[in-house]
C-alpha atoms as a PDB file:
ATOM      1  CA  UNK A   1      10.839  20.351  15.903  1.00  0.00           C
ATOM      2  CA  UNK A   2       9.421  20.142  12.600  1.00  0.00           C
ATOM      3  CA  UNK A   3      12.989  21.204  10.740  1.00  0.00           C
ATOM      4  CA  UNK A   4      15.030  18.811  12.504  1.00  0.00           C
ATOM      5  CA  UNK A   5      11.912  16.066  11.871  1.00  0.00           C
ATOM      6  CA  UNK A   6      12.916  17.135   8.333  1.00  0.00           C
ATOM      7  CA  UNK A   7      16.770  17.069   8.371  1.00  0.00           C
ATOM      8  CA  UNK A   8      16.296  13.456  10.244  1.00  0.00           C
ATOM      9  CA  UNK A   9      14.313  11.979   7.912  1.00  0.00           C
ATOM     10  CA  UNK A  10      16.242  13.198   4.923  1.00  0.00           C
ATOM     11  CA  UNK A  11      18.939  11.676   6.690  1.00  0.00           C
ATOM     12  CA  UNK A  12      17.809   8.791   7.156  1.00  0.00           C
ATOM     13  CA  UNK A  13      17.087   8.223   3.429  1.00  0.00           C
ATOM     14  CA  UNK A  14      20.515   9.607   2.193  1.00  0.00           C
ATOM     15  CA  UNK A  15      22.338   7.000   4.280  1.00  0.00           C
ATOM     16  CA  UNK A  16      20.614   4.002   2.567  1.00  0.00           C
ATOM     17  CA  UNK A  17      20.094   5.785  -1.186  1.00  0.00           C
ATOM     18  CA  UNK A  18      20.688   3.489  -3.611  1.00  0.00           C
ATOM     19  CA  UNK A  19      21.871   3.675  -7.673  1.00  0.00           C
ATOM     20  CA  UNK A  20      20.215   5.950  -9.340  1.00  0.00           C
ATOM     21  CA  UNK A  21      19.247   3.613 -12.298  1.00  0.00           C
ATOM     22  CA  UNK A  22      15.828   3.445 -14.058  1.00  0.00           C
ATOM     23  CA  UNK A  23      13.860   0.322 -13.143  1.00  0.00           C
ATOM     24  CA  UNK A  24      10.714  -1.098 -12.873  1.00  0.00           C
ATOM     25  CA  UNK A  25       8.659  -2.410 -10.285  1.00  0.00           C
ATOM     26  CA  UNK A  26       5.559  -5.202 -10.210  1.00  0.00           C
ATOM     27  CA  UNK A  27       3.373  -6.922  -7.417  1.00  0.00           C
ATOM     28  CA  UNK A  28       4.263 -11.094  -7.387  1.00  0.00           C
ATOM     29  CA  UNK A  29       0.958 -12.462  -7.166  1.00  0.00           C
ATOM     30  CA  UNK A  30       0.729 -16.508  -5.671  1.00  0.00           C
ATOM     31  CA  UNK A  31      -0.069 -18.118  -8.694  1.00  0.00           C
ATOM     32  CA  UNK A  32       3.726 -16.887  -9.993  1.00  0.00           C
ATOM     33  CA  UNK A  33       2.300 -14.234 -12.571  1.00  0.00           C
ATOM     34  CA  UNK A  34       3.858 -10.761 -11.593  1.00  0.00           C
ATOM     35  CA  UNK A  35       2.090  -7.037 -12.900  1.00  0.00           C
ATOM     36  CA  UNK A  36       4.165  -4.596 -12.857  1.00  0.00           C
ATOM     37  CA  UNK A  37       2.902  -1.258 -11.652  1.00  0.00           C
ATOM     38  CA  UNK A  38       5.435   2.108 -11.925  1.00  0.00           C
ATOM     39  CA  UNK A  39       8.266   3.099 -13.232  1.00  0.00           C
ATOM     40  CA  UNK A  40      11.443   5.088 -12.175  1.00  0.00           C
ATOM     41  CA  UNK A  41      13.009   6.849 -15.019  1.00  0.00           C
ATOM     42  CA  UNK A  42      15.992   8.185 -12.897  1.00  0.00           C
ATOM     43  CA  UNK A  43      14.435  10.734 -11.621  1.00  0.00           C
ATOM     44  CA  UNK A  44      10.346  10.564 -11.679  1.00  0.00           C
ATOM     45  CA  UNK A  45       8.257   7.808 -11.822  1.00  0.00           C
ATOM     46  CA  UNK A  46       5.258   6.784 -13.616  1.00  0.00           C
ATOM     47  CA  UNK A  47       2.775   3.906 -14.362  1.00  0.00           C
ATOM     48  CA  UNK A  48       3.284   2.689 -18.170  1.00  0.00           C
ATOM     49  CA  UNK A  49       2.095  -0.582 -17.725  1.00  0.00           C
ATOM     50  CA  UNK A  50      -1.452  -0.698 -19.175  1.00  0.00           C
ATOM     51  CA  UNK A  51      -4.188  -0.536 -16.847  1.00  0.00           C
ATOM     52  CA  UNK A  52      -7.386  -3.946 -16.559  1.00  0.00           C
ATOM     53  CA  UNK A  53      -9.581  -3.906 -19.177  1.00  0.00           C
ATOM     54  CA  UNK A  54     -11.198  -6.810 -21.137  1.00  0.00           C
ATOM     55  CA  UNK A  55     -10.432  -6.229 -24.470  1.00  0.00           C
ATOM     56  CA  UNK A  56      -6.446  -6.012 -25.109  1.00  0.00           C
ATOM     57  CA  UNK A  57      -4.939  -7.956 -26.813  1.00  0.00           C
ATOM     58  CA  UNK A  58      -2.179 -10.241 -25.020  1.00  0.00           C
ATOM     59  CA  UNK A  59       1.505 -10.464 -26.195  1.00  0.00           C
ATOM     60  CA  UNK A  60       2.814 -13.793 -27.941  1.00  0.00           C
ATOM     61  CA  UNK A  61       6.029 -13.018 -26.347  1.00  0.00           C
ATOM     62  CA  UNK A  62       7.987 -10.893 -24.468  1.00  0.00           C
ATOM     63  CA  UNK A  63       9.507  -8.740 -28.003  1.00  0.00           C
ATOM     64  CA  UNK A  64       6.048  -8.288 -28.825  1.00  0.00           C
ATOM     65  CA  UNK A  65       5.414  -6.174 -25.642  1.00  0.00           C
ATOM     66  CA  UNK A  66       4.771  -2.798 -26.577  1.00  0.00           C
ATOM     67  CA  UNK A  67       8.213  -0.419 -25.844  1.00  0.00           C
ATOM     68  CA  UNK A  68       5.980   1.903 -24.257  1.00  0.00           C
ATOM     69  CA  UNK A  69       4.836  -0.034 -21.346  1.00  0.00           C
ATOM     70  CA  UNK A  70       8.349  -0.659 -19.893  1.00  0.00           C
ATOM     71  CA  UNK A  71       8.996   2.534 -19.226  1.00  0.00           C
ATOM     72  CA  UNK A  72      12.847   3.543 -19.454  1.00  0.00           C
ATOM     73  CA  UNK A  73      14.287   0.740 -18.064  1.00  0.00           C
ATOM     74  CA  UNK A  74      13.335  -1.375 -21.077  1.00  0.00           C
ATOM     75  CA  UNK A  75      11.816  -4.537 -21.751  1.00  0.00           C
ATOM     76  CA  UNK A  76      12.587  -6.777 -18.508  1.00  0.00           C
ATOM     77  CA  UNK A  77      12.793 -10.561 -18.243  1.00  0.00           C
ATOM     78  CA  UNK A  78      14.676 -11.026 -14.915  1.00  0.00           C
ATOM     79  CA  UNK A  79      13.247  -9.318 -11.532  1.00  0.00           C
ATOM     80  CA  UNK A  80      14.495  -9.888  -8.171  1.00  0.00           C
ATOM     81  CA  UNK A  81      11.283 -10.858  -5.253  1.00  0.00           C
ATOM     82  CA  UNK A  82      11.257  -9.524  -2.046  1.00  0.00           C
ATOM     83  CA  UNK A  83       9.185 -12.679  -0.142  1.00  0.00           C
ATOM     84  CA  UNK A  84       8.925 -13.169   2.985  1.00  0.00           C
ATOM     85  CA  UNK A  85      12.087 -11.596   4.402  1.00  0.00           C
ATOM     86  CA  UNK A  86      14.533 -13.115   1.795  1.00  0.00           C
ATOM     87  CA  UNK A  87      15.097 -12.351  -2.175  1.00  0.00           C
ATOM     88  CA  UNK A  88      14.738 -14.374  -4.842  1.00  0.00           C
ATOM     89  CA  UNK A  89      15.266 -14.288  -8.436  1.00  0.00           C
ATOM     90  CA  UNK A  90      12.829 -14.718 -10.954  1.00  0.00           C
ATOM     91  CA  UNK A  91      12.456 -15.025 -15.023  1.00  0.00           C
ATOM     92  CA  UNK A  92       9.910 -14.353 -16.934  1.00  0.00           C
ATOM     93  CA  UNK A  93       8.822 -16.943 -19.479  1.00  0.00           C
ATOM     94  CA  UNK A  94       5.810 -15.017 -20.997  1.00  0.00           C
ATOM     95  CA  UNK A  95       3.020 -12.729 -21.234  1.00  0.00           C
ATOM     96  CA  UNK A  96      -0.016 -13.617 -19.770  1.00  0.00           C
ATOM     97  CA  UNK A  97      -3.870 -12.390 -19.111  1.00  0.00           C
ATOM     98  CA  UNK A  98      -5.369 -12.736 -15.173  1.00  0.00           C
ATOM     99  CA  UNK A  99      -8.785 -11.894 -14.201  1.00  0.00           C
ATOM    100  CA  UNK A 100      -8.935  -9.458 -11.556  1.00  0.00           C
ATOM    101  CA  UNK A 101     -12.185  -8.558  -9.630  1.00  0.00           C
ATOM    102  CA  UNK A 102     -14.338  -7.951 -13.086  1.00  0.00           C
ATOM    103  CA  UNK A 103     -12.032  -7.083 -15.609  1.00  0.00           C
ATOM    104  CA  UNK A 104      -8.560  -8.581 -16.976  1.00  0.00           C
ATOM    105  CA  UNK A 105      -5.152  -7.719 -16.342  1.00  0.00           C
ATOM    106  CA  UNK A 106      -1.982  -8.355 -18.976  1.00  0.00           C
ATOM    107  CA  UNK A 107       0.652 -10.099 -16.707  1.00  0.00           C
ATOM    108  CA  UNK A 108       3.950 -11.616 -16.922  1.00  0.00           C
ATOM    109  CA  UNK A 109       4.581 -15.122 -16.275  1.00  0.00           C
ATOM    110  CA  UNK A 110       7.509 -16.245 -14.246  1.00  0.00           C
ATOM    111  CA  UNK A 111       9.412 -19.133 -12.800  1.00  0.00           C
ATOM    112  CA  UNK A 112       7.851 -18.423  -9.087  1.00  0.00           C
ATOM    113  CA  UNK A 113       7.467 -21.282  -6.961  1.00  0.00           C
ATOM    114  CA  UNK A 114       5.002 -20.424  -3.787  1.00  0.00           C
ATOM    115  CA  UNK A 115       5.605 -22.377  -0.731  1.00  0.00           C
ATOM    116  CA  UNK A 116       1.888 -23.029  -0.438  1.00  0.00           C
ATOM    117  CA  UNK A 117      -0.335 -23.376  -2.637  1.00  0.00           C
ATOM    118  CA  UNK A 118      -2.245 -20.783  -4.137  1.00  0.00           C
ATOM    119  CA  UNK A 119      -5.871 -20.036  -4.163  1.00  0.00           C
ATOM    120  CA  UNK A 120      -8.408 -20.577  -7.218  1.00  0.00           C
ATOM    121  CA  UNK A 121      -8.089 -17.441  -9.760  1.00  0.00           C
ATOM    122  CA  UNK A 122     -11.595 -16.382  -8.229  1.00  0.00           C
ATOM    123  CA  UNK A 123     -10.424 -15.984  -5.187  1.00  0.00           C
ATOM    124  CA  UNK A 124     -10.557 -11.796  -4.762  1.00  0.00           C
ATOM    125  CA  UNK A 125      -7.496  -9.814  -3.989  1.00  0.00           C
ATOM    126  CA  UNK A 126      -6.024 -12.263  -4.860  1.00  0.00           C
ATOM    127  CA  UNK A 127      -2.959 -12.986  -2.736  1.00  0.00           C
ATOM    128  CA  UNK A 128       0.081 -11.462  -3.178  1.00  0.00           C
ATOM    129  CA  UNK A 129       3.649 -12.572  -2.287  1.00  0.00           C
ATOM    130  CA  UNK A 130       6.002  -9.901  -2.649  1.00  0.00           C
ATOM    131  CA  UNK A 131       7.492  -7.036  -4.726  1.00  0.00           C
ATOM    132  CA  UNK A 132       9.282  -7.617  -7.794  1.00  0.00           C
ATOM    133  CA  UNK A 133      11.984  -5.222  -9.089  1.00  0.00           C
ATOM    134  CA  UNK A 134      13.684  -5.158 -12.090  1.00  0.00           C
ATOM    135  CA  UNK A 135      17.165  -4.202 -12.560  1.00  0.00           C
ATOM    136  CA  UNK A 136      17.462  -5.304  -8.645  1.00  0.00           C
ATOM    137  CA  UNK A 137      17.041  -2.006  -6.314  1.00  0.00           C
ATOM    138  CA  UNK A 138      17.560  -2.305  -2.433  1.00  0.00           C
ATOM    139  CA  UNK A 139      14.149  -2.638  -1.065  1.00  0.00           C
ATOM    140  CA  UNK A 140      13.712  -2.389   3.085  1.00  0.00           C
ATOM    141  CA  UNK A 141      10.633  -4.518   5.374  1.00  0.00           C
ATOM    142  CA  UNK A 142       7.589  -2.614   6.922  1.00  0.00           C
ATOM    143  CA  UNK A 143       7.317  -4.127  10.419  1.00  0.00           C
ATOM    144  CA  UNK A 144       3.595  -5.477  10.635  1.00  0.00           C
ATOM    145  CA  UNK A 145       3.149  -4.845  14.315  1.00  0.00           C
ATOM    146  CA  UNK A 146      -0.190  -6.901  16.226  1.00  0.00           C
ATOM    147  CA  UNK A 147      -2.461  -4.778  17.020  1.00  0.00           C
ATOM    148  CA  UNK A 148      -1.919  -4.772  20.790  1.00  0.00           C
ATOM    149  CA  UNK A 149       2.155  -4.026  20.473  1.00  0.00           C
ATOM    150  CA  UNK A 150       3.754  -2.931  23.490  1.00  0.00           C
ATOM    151  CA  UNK A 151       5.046  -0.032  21.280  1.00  0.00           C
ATOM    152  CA  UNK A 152       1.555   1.074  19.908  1.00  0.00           C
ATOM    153  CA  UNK A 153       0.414   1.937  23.350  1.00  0.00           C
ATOM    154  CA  UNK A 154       2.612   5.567  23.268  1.00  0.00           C
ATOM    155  CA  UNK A 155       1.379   5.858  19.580  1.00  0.00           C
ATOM    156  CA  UNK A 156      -2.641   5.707  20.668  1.00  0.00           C
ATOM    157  CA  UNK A 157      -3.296   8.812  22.372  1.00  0.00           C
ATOM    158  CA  UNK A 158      -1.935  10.746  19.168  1.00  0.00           C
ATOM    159  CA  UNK A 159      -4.129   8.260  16.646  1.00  0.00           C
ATOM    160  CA  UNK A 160      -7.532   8.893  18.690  1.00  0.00           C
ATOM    161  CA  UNK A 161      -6.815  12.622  18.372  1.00  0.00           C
ATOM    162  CA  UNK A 162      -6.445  11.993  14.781  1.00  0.00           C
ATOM    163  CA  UNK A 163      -9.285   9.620  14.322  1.00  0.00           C
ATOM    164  CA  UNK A 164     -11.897  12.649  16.418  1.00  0.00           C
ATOM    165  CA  UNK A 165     -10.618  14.915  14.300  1.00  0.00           C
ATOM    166  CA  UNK A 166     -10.703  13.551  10.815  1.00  0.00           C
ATOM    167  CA  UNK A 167     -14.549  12.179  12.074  1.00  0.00           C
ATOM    168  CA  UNK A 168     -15.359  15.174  12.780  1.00  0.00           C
ATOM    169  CA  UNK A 169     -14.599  16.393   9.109  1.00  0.00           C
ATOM    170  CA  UNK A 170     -16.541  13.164   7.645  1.00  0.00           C
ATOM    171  CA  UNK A 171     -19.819  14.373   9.965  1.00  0.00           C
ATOM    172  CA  UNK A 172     -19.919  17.731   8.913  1.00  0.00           C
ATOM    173  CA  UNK A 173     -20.015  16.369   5.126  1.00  0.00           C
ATOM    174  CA  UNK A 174     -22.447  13.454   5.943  1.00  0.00           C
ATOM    175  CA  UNK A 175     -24.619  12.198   8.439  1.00  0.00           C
ATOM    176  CA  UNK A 176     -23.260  10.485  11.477  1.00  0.00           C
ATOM    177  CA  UNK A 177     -25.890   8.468  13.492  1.00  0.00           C
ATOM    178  CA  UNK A 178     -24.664   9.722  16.637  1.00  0.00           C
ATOM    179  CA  UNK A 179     -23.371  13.064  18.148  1.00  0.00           C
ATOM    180  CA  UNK A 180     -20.042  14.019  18.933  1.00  0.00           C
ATOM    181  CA  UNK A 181     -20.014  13.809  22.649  1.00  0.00           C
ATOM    182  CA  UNK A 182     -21.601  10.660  22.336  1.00  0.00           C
ATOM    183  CA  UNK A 183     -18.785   9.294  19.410  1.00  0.00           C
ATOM    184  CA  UNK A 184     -16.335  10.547  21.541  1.00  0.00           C
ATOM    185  CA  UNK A 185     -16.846   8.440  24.758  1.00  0.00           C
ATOM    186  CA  UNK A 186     -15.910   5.440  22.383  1.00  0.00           C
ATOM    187  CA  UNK A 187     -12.281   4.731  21.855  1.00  0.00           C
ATOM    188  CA  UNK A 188     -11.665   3.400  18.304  1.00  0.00           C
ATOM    189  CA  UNK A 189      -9.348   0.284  18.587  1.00  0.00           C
ATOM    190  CA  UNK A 190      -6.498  -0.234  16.433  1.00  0.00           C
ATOM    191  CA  UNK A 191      -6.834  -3.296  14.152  1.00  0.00           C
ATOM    192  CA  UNK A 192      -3.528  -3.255  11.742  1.00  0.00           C
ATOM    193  CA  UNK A 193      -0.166  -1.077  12.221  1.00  0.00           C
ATOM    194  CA  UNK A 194       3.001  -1.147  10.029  1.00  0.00           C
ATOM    195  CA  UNK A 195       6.151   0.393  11.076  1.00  0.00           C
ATOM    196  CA  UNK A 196       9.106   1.347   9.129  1.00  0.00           C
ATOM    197  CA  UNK A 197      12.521   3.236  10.865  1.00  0.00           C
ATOM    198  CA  UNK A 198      13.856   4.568  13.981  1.00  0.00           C
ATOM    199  CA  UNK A 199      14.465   7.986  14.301  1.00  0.00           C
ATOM    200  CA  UNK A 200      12.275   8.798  12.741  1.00  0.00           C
ATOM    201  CA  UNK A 201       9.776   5.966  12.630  1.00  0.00           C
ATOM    202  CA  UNK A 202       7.141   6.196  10.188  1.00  0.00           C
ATOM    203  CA  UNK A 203       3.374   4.069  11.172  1.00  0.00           C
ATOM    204  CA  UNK A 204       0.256   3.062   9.192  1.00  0.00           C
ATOM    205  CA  UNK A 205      -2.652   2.372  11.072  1.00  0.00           C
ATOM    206  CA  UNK A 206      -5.864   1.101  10.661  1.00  0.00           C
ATOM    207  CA  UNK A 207      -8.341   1.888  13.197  1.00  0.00           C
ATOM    208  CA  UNK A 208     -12.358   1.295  13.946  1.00  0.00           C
ATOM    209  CA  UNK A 209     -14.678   2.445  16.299  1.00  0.00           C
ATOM    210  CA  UNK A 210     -18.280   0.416  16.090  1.00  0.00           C
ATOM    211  CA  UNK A 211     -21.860   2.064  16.977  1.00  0.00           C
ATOM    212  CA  UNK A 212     -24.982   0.084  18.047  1.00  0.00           C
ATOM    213  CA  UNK A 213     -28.431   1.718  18.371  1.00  0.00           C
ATOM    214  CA  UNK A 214     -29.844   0.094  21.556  1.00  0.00           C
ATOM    215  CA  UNK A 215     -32.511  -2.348  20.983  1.00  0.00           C
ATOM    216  CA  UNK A 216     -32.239  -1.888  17.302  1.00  0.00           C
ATOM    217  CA  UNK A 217     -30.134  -3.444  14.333  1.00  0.00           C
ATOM    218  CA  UNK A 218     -28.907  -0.597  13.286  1.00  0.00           C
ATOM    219  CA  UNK A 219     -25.181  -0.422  12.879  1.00  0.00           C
ATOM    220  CA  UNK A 220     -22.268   1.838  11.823  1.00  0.00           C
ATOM    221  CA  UNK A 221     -18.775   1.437  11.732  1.00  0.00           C
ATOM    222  CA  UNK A 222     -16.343   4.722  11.699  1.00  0.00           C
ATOM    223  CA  UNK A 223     -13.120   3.076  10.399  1.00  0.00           C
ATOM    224  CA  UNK A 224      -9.543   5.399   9.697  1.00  0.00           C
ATOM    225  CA  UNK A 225      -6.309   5.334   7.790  1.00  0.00           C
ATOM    226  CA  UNK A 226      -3.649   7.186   8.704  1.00  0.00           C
ATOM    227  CA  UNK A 227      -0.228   7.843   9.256  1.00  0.00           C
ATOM    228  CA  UNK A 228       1.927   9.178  12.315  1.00  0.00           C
ATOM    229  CA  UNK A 229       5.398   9.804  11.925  1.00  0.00           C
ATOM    230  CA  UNK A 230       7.208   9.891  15.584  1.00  0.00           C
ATOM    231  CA  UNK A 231      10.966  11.755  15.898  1.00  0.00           C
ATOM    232  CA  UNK A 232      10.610  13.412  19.744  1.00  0.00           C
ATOM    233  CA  UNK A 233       7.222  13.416  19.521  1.00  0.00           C
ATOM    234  CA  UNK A 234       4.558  11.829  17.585  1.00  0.00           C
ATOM    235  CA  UNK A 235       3.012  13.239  14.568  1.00  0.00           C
ATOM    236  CA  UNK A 236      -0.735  13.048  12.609  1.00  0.00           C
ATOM    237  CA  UNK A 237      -0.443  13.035   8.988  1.00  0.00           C
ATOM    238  CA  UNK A 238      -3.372  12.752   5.986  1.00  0.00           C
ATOM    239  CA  UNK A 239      -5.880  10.872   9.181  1.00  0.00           C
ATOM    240  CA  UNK A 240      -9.155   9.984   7.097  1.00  0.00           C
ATOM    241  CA  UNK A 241     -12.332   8.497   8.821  1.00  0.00           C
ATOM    242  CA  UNK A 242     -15.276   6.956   6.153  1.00  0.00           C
ATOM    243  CA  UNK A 243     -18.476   5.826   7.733  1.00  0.00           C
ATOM    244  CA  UNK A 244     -19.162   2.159   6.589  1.00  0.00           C
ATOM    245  CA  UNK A 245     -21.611  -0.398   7.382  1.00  0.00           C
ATOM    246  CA  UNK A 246     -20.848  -3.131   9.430  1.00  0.00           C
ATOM    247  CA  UNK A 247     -20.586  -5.491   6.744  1.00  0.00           C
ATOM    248  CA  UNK A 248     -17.346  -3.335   6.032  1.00  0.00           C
ATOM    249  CA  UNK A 249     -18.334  -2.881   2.410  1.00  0.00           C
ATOM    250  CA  UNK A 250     -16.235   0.218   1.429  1.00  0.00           C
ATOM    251  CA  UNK A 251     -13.283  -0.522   3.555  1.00  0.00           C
ATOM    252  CA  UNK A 252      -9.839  -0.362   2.486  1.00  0.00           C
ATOM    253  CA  UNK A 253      -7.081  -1.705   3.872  1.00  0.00           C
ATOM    254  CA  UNK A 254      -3.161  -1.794   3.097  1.00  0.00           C
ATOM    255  CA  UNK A 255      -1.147  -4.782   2.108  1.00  0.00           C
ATOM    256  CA  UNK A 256       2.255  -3.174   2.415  1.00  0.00           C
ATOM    257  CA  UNK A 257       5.630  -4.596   0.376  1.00  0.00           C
ATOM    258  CA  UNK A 258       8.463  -2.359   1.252  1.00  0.00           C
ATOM    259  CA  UNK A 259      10.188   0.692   1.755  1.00  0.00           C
ATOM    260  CA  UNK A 260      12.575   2.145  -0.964  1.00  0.00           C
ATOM    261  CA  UNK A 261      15.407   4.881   0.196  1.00  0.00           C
ATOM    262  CA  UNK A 262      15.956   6.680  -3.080  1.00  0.00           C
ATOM    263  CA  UNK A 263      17.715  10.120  -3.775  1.00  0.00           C
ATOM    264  CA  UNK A 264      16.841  11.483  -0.424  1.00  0.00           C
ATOM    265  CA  UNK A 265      13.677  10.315  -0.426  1.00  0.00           C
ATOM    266  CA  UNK A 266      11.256   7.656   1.437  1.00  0.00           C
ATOM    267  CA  UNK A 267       8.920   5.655  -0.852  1.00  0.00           C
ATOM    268  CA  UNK A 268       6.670   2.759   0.754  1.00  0.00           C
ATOM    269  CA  UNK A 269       5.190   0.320  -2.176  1.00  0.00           C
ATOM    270  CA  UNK A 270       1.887  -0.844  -1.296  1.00  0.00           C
ATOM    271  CA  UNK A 271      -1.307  -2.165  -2.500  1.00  0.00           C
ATOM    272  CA  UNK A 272      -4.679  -0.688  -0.966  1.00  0.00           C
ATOM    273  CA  UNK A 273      -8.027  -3.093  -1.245  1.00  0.00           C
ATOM    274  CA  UNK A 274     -10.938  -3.660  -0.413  1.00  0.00           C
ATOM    275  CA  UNK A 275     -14.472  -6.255  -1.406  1.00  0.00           C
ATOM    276  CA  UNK A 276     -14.451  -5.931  -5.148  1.00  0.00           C
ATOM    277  CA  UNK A 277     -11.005  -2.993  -6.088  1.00  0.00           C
ATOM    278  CA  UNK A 278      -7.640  -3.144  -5.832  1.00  0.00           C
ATOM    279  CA  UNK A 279      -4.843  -0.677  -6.429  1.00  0.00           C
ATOM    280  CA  UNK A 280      -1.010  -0.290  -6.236  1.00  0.00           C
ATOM    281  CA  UNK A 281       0.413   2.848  -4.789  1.00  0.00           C
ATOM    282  CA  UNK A 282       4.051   4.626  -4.039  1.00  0.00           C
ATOM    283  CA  UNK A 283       3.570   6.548  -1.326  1.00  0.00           C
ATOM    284  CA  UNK A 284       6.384   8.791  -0.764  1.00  0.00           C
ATOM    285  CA  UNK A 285       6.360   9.767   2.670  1.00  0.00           C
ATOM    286  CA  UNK A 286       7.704  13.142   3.588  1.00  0.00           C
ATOM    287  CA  UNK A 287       8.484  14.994   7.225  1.00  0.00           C
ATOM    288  CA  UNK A 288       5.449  16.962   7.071  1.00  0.00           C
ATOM    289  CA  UNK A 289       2.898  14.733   4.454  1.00  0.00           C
ATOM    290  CA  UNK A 290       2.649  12.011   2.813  1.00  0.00           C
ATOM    291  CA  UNK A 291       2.105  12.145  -1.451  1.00  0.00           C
ATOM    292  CA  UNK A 292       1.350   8.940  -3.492  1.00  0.00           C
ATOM    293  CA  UNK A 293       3.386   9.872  -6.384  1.00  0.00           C
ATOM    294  CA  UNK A 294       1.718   6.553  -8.229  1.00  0.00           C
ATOM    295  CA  UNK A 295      -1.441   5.520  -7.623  1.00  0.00           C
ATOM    296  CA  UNK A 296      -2.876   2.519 -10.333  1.00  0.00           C
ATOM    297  CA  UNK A 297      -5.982   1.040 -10.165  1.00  0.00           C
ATOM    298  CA  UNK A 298      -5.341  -2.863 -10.139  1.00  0.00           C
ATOM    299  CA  UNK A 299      -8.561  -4.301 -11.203  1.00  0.00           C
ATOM    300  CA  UNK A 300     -12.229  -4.032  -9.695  1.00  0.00           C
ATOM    301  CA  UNK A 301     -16.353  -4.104 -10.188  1.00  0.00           C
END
């Protein structure tokens, strides 16, 4: 089963593989400033764009840019938006400086214009609009599916085997406030899924299970990431479970942007965040694992 998973999948990507140009790709943000986060050289990628700090010095224009943080597609003034279903064309009319969580991010300025309004600059993660890629690269939706989908319900059983499992990892590592019979009896409850494919179909969830000490205020929450690939069946693959407090502080949840098809493989674009962090990520996602072959940190405290 696992082999023809694999042939599937590959596929699957091969069908929809676009050029195999260099190009670069950024997060739109609301306000219309767009960071760009990794880099595909034509064959690997990478993350040249600087990483937050507060001290670097911002671009007049666009030539001043350092070469080096393009990566190979070269300085880029034009992107194409994934937003909300439909692409759009932006240019970039200068560098710019954001503040993100405690520390400050160079930017690019663009031509974006949200249909609503965005949010004061301290509002944190800030909202995010789409994914920006520059030359233009076919970029595919992730289904966000509510957490009570009619097609989740064949997908459960394999996710709370998961979720035990991976809990059972975090409680041999750390302390767990209740046993493992008693966890057990509790089914965690699925609070966000994304969906990309057919056959096969690829899912993130995001899952929680809550315990209460009777007659006390004492609280936990055990809350897991995962993903589950089904072809026949349905597969577990890289399932963790953190224990959190109920306030949630520590949680981190996916904002996803797309799917990319690209020289037989699967990459999914996302960004991953949580109180006071963010970070972008390519996941590529493989028949038998998943790899994030970029992983940035955005910004945080």
């Amino acid at each position: 089963m696992r082999l023809v998973a694999a042939a599937v999948l590959a596929s699957l990507v091969a069908a929809a593989d676009p050029s195999a140009a260099a190009f670069t790709v950024g997060v739109l943000r609301r306000d219309s400033l767009l960071i760009p986060f990794a880099a595909f050289d034509g064959r690997r990628w990478s993350a040249p764009w600087p990483l937050p700090t507060l001290d670097r010095a911002i671009p007049i224009n666009l030539t001043s840019v350092p070469k080096g943080w393009w990566g190979k597609a070269g300085l880029r003034d034009t992107w194409q938006a994934r937003i909300a279903g439909a692409t759009q064309t932006l240019q970039v009319t200068q560098p710019d400086v954001v503040n993100v969580h405690c520390t400050r991010q160079i930017a690019l300025r663009t031509d974006y214009r949200p249909a609503e309004p965005p949010p004061p600059p301290t509002v944190q993660p800030y909202p995010k609009d789409g994914l920006a890629v520059s030359p233009p690269q076919p970029v595919a939706p992730i289904a966000i599916l509510p957490a009570g989908a009619t097609e989740l319900l064949p997908v459960w059983p394999t996710m709370r085997d998961a979720f035990n499992k991976a809990e059972r990892d975090t409680a041999s590592r750390f302390h767990d406030p209740m046993s493992e019979q008693a966890r057990e009896r509790i089914d965690p409850q699925i609070e966000a899924a994304y969906a990309y494919g057919d056959n096969p179909r690829i899912y993130y969830i995001e899952s929680s299970r809550t315990y209460r000490t009777l007659g006390s205020e004492s609280c936990a929450i055990a809350f897991g990431t995962g993903w589950i690939v089904k072809t026949g069946d349905y597969r577990p693959q890289a399932t963790t479970v953190d224990l959190l407090p109920c306030d949630r502080y520590g949680a981190t949840y996916m904002l996803p942007f797309g799917v990319m098809p690209l020289h037989g493989n699967l990459y999914w674009f996302a960004q991953f965040s949580g109180w006071d962090h963010e970070r972008f990520v390519v996941v590529e996602v493989k028949a038998q694992e998943v790899e994030a072959v970029v992983n940035v940190w955005g910004g945080g405290c």
